[in-house]
PDB file of N, CA and C in Angstrom:
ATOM      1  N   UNK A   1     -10.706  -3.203  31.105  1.00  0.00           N
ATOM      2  CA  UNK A   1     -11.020  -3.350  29.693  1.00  0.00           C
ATOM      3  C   UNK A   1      -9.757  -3.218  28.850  1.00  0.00           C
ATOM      4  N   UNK A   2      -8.814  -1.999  29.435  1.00  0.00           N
ATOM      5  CA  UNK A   2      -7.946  -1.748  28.240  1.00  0.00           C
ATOM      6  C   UNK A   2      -7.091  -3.047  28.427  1.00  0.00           C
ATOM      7  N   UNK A   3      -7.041  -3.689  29.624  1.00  0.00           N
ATOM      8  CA  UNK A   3      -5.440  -4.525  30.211  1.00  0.00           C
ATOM      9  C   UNK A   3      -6.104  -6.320  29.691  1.00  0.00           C
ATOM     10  N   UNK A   4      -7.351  -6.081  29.897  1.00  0.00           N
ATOM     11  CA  UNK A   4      -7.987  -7.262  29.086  1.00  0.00           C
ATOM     12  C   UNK A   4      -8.352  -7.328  27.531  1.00  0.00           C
ATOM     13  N   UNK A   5      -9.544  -6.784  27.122  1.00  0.00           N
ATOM     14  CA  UNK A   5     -10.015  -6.987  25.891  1.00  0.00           C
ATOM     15  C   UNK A   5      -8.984  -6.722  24.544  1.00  0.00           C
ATOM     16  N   UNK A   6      -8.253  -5.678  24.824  1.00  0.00           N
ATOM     17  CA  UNK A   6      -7.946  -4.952  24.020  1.00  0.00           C
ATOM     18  C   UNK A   6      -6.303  -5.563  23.362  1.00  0.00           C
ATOM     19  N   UNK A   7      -5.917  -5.959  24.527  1.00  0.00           N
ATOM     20  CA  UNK A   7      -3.824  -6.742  24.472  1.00  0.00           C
ATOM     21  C   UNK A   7      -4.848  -8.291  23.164  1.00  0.00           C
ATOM     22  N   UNK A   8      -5.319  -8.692  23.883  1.00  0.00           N
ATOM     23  CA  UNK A   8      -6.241 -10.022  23.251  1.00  0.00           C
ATOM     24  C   UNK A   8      -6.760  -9.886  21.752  1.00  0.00           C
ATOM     25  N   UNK A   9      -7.188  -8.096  21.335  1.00  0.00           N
ATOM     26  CA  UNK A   9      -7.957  -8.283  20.094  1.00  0.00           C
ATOM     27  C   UNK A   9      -6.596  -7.682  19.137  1.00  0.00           C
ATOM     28  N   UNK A  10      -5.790  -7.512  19.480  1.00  0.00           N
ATOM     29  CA  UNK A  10      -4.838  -6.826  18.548  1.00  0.00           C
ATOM     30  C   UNK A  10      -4.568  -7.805  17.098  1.00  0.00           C
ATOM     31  N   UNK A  11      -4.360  -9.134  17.733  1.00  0.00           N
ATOM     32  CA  UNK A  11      -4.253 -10.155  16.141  1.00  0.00           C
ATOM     33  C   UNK A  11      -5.186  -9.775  14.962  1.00  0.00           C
ATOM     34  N   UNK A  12      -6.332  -9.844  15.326  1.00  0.00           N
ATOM     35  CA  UNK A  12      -7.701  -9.432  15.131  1.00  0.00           C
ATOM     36  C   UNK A  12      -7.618  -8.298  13.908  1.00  0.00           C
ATOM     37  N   UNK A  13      -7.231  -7.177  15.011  1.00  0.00           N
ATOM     38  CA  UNK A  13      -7.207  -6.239  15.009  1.00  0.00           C
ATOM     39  C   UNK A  13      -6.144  -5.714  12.986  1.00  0.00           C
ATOM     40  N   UNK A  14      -5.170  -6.407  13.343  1.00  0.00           N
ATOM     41  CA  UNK A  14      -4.180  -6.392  12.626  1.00  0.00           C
ATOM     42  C   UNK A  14      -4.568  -6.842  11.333  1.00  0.00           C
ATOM     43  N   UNK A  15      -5.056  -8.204  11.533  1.00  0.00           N
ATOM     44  CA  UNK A  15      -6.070  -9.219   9.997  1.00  0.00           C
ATOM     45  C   UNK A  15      -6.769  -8.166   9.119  1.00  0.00           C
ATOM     46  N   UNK A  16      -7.548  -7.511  10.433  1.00  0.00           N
ATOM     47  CA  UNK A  16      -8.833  -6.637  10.092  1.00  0.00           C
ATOM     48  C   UNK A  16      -7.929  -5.029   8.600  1.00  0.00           C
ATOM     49  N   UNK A  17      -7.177  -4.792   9.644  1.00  0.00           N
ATOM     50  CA  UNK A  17      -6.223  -3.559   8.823  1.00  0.00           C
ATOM     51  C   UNK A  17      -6.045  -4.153   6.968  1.00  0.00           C
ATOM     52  N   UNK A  18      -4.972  -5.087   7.743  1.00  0.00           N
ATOM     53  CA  UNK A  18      -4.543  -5.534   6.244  1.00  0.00           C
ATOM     54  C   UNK A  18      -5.853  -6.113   5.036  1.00  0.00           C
ATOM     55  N   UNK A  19      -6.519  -6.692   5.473  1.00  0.00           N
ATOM     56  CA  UNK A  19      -8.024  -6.679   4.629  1.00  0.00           C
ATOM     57  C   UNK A  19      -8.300  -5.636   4.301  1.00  0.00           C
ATOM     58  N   UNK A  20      -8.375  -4.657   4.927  1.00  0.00           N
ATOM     59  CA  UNK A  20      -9.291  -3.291   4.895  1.00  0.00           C
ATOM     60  C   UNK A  20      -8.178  -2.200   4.053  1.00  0.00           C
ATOM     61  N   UNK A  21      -6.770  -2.314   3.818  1.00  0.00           N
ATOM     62  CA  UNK A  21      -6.465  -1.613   3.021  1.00  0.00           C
ATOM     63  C   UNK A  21      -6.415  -2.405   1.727  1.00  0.00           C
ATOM     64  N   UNK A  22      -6.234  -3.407   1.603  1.00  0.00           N
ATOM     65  CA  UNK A  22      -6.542  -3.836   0.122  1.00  0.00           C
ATOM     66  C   UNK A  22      -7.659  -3.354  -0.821  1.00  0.00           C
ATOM     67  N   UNK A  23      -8.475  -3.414   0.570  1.00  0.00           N
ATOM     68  CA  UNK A  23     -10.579  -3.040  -0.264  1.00  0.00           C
ATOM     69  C   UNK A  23     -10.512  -1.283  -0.304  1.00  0.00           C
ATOM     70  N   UNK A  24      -9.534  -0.189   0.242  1.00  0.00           N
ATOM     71  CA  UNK A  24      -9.388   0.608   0.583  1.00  0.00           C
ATOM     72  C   UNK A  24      -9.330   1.330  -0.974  1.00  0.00           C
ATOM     73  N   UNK A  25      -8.157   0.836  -2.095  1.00  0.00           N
ATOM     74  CA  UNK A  25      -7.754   1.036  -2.703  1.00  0.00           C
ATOM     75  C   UNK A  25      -8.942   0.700  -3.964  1.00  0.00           C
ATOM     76  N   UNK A  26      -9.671  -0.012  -4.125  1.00  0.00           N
ATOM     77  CA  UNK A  26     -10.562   0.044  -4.801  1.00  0.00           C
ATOM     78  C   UNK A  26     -12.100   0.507  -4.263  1.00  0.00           C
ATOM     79  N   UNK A  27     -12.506   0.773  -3.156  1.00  0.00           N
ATOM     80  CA  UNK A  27     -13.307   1.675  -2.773  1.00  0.00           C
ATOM     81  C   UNK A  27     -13.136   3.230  -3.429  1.00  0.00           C
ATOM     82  N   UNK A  28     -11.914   3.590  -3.704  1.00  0.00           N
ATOM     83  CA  UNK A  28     -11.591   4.824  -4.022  1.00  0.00           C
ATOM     84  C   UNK A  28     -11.933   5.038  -5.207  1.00  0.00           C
ATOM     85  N   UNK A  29     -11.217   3.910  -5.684  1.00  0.00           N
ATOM     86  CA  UNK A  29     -11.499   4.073  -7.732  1.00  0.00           C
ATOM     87  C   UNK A  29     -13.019   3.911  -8.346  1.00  0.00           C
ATOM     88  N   UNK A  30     -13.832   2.958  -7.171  1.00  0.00           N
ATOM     89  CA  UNK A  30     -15.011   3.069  -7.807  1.00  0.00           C
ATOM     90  C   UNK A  30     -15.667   4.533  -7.211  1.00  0.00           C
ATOM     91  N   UNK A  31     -15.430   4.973  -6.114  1.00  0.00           N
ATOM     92  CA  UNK A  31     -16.157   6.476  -5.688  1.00  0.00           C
ATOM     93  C   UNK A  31     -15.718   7.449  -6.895  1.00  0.00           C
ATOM     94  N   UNK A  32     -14.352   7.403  -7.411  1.00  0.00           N
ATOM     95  CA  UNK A  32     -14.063   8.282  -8.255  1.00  0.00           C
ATOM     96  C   UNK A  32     -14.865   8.027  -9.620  1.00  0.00           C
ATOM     97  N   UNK A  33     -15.223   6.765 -10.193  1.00  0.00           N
ATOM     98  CA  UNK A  33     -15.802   6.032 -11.263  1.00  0.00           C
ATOM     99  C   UNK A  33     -16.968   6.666 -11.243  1.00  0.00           C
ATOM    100  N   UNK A  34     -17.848   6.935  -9.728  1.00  0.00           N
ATOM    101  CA  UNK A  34     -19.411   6.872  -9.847  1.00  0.00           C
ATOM    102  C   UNK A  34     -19.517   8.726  -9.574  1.00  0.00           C
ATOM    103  N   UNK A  35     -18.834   9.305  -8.932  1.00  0.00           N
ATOM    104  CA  UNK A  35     -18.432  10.823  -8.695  1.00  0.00           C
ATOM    105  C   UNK A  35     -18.913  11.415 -10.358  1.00  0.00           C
ATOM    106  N   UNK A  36     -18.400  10.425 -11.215  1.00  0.00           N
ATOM    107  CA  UNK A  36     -18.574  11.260 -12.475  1.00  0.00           C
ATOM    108  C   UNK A  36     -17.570  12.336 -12.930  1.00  0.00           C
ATOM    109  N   UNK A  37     -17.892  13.187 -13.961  1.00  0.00           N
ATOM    110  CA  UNK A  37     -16.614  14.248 -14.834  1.00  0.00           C
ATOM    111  C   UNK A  37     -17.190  15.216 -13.784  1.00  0.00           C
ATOM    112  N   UNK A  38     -18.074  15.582 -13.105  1.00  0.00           N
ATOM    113  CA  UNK A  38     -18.505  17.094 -12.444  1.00  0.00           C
ATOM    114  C   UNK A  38     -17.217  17.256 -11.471  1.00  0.00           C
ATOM    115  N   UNK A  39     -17.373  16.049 -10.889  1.00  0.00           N
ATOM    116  CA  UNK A  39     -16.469  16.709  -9.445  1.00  0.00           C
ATOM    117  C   UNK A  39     -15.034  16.559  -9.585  1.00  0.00           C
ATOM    118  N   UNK A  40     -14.820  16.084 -10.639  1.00  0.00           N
ATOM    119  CA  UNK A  40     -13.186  16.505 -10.417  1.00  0.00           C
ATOM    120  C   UNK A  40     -12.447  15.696 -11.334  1.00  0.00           C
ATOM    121  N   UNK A  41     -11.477  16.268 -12.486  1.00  0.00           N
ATOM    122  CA  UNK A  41     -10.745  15.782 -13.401  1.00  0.00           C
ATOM    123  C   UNK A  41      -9.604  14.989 -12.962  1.00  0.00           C
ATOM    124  N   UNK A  42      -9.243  14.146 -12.017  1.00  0.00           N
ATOM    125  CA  UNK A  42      -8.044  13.370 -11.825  1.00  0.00           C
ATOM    126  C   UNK A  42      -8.358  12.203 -10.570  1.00  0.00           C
ATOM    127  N   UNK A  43      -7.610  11.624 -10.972  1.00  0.00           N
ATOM    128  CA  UNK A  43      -7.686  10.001 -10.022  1.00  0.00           C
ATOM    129  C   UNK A  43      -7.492   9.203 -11.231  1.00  0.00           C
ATOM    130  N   UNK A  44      -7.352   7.902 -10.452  1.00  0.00           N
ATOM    131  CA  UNK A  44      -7.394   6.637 -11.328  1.00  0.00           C
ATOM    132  C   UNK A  44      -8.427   6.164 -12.086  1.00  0.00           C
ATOM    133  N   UNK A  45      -9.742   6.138 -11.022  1.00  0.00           N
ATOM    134  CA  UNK A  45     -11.215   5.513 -11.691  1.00  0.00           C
ATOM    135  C   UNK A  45     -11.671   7.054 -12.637  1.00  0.00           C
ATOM    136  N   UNK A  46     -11.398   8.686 -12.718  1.00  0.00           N
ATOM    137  CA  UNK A  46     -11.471   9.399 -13.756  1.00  0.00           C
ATOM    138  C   UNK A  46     -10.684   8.256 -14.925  1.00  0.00           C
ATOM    139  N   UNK A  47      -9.349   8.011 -15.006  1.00  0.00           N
ATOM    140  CA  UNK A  47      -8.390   8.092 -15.910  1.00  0.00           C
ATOM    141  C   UNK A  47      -8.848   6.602 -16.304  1.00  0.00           C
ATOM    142  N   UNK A  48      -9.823   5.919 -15.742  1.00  0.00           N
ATOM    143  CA  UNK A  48      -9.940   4.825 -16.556  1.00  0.00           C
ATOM    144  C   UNK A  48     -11.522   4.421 -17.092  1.00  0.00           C
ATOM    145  N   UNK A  49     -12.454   5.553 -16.363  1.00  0.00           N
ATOM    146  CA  UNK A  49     -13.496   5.704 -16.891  1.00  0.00           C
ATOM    147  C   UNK A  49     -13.022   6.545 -18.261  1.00  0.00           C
ATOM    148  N   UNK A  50     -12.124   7.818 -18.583  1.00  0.00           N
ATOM    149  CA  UNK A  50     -11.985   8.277 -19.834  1.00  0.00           C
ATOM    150  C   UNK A  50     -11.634   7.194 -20.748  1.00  0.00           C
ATOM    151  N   UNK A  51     -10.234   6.462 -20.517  1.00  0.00           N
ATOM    152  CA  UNK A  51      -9.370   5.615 -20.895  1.00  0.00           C
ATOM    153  C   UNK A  51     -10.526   5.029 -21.872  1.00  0.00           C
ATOM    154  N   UNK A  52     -11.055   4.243 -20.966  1.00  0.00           N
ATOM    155  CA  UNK A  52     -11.929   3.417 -21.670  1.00  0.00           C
ATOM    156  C   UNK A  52     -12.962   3.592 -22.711  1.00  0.00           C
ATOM    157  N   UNK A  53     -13.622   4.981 -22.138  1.00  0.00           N
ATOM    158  CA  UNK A  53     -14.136   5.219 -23.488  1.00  0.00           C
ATOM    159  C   UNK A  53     -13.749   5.739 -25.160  1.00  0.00           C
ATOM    160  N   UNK A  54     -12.228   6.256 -24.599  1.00  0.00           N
ATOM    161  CA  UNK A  54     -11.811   6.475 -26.001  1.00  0.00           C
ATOM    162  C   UNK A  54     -11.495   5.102 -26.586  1.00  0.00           C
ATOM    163  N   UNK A  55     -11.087   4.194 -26.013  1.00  0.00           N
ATOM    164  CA  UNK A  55     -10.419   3.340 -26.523  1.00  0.00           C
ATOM    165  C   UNK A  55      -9.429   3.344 -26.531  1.00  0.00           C
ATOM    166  N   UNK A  56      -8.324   3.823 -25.404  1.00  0.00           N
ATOM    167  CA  UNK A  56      -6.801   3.718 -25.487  1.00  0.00           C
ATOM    168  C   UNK A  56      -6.471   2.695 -24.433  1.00  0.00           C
ATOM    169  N   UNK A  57      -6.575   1.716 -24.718  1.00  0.00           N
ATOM    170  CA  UNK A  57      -6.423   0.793 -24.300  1.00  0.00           C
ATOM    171  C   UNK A  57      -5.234   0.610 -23.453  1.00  0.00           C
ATOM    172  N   UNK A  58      -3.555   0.800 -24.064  1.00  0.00           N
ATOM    173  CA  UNK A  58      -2.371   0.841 -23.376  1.00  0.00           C
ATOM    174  C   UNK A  58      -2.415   1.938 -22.125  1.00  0.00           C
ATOM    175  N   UNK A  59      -3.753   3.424 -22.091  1.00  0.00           N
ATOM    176  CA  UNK A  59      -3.751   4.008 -20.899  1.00  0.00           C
ATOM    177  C   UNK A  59      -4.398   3.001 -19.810  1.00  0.00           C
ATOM    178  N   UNK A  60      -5.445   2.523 -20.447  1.00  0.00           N
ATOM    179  CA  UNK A  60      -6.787   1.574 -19.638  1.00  0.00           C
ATOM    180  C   UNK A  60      -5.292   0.476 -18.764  1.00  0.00           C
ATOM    181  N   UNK A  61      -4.579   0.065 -19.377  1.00  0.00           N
ATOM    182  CA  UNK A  61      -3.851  -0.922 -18.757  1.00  0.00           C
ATOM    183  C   UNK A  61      -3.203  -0.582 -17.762  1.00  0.00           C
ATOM    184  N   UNK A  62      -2.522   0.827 -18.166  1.00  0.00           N
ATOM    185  CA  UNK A  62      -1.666   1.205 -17.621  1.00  0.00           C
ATOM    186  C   UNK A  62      -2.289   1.874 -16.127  1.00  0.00           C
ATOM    187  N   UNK A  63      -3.484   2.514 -16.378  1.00  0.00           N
ATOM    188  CA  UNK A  63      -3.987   2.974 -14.916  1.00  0.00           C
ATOM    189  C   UNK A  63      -4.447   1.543 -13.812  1.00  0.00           C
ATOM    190  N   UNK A  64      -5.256   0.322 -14.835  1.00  0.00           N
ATOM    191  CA  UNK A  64      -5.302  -0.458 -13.784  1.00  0.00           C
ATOM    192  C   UNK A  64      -3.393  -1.155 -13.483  1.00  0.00           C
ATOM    193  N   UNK A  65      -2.995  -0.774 -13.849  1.00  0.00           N
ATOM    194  CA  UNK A  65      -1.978  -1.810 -13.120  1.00  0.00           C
ATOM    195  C   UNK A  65      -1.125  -1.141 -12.214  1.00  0.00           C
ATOM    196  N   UNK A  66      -1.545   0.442 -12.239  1.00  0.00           N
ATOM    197  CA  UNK A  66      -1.059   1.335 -10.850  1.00  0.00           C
ATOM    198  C   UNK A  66      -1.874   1.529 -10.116  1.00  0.00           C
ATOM    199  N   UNK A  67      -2.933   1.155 -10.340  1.00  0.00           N
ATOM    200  CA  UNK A  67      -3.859   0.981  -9.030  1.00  0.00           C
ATOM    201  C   UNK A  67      -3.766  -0.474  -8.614  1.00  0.00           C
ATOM    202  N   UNK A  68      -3.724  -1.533  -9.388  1.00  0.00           N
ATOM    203  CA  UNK A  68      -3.007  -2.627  -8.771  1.00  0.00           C
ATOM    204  C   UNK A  68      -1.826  -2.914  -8.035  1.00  0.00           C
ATOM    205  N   UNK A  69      -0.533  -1.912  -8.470  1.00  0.00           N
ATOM    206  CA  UNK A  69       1.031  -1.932  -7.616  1.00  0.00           C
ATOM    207  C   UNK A  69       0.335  -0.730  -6.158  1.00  0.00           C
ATOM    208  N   UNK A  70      -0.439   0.105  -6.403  1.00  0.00           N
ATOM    209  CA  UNK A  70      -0.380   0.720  -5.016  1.00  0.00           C
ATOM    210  C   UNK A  70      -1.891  -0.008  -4.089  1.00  0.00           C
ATOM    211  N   UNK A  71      -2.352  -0.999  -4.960  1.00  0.00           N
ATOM    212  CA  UNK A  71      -3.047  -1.568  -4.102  1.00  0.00           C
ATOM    213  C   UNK A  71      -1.907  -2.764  -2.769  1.00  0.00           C
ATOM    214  N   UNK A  72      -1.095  -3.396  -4.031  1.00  0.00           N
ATOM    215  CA  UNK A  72      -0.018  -4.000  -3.385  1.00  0.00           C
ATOM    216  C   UNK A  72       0.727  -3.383  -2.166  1.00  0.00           C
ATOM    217  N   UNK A  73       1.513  -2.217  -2.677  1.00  0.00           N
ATOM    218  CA  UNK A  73       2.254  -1.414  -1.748  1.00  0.00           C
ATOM    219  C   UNK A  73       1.650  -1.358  -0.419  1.00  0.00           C
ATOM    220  N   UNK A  74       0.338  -0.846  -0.726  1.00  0.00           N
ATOM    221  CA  UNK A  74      -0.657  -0.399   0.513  1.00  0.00           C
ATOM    222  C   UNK A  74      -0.880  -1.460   1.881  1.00  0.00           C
ATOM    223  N   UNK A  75      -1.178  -2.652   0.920  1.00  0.00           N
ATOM    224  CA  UNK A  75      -1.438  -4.049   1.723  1.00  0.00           C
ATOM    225  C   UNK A  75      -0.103  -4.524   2.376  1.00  0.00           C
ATOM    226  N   UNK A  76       1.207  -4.224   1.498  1.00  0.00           N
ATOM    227  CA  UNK A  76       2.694  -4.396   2.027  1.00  0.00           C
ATOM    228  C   UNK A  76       2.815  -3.903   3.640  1.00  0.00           C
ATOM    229  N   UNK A  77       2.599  -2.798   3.250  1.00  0.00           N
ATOM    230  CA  UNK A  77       3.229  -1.592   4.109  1.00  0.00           C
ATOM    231  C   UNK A  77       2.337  -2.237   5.945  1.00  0.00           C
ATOM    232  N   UNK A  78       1.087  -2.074   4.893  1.00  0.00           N
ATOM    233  CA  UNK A  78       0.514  -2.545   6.728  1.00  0.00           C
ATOM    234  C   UNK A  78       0.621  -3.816   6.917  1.00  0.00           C
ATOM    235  N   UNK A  79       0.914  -5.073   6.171  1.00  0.00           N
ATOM    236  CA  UNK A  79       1.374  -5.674   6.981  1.00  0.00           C
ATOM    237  C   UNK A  79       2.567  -5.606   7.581  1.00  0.00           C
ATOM    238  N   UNK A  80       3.588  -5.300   6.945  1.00  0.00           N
ATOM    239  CA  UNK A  80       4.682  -4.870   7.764  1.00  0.00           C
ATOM    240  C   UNK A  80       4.802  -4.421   9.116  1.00  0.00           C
ATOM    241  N   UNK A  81       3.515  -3.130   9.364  1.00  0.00           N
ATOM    242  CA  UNK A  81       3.724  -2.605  10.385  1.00  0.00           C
ATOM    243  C   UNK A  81       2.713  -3.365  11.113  1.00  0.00           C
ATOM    244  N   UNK A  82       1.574  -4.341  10.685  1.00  0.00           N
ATOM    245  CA  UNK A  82       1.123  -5.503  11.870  1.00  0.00           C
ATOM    246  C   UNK A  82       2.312  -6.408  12.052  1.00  0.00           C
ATOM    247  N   UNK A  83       3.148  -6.453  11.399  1.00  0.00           N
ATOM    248  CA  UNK A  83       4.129  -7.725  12.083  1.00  0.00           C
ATOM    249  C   UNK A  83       4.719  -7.239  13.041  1.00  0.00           C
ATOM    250  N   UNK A  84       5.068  -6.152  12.746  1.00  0.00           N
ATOM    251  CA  UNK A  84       6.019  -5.279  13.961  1.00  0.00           C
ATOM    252  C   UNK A  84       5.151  -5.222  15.407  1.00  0.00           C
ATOM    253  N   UNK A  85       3.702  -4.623  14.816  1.00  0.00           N
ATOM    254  CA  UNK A  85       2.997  -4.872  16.284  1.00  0.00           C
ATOM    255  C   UNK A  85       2.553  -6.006  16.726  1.00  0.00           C
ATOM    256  N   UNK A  86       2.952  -6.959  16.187  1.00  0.00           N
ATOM    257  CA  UNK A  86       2.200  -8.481  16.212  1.00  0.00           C
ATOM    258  C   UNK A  86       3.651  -9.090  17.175  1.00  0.00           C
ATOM    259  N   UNK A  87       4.789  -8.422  16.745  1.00  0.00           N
ATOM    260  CA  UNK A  87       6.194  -8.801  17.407  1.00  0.00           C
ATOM    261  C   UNK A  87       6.130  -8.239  18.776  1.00  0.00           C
ATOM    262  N   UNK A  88       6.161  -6.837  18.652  1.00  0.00           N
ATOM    263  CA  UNK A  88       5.995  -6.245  20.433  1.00  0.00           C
ATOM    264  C   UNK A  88       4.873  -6.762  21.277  1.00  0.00           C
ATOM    265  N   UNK A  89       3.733  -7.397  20.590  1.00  0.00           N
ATOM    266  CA  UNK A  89       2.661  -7.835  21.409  1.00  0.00           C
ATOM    267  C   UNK A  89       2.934  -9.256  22.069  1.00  0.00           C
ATOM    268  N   UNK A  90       3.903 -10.077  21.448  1.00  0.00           N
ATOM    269  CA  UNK A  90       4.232 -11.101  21.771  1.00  0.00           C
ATOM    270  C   UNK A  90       5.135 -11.247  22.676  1.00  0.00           C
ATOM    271  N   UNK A  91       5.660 -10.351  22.735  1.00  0.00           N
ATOM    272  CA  UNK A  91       6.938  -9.998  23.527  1.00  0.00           C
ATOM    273  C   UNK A  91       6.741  -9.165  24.951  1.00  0.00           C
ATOM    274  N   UNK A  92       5.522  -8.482  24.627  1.00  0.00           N
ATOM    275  CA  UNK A  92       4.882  -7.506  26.253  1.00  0.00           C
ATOM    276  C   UNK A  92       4.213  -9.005  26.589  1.00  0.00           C
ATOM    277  N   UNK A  93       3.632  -9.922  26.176  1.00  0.00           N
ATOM    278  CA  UNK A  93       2.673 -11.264  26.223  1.00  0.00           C
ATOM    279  C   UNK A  93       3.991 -12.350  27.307  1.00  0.00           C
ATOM    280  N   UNK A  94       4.794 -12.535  27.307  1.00  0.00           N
ATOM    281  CA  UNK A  94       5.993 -13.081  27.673  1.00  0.00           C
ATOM    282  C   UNK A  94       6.256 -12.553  29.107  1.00  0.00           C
TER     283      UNK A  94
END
């Protein structure tokens, strides 16, 4: 299983990552959005559920567009490190 299925699903495997941290990063903000003021004063989806209701608009921007650069970063980073394993897999494949 491990010497078959597993060398074979890594591409897969890799697609799957980088999808899954993009959605990662906004899974969070809406748990924090729906969590509500009880459980806890800080995060992004707090700072833009407040944001928004005061009406400070330049915060409202400003939190989505750092949850947008570390949505980026996030999706960066692992692909990076699927290319790297996408490189050694090709290369044990040889």
């Amino acid at each position: 299983m491990l010497r078959l299925r597993l060398p074979h699903a890594v591409p897969y495997l890799v697609s799957a990552a980088r999808i899954s941290s993009g959605l990662s990063v906004i899974g969070a903000i809406v748990g924090e959005i729906f969590a509500g003021y009880g459980s806890g004063r800080q995060g992004l989806g707090y700072l833009i559920t407040l944001t928004s209701g005061q009406l400070k608009t330049e915060y409202l921007f400003a939190c989505v567009l750092a949850s947008a650069g570390l949505g980026l970063v996030i999706f960066w980073s692992v692909g990076l490190v699927g290319a790297t394993v996408l490189r050694k897999w090709q290369e044990q494949e040889r």
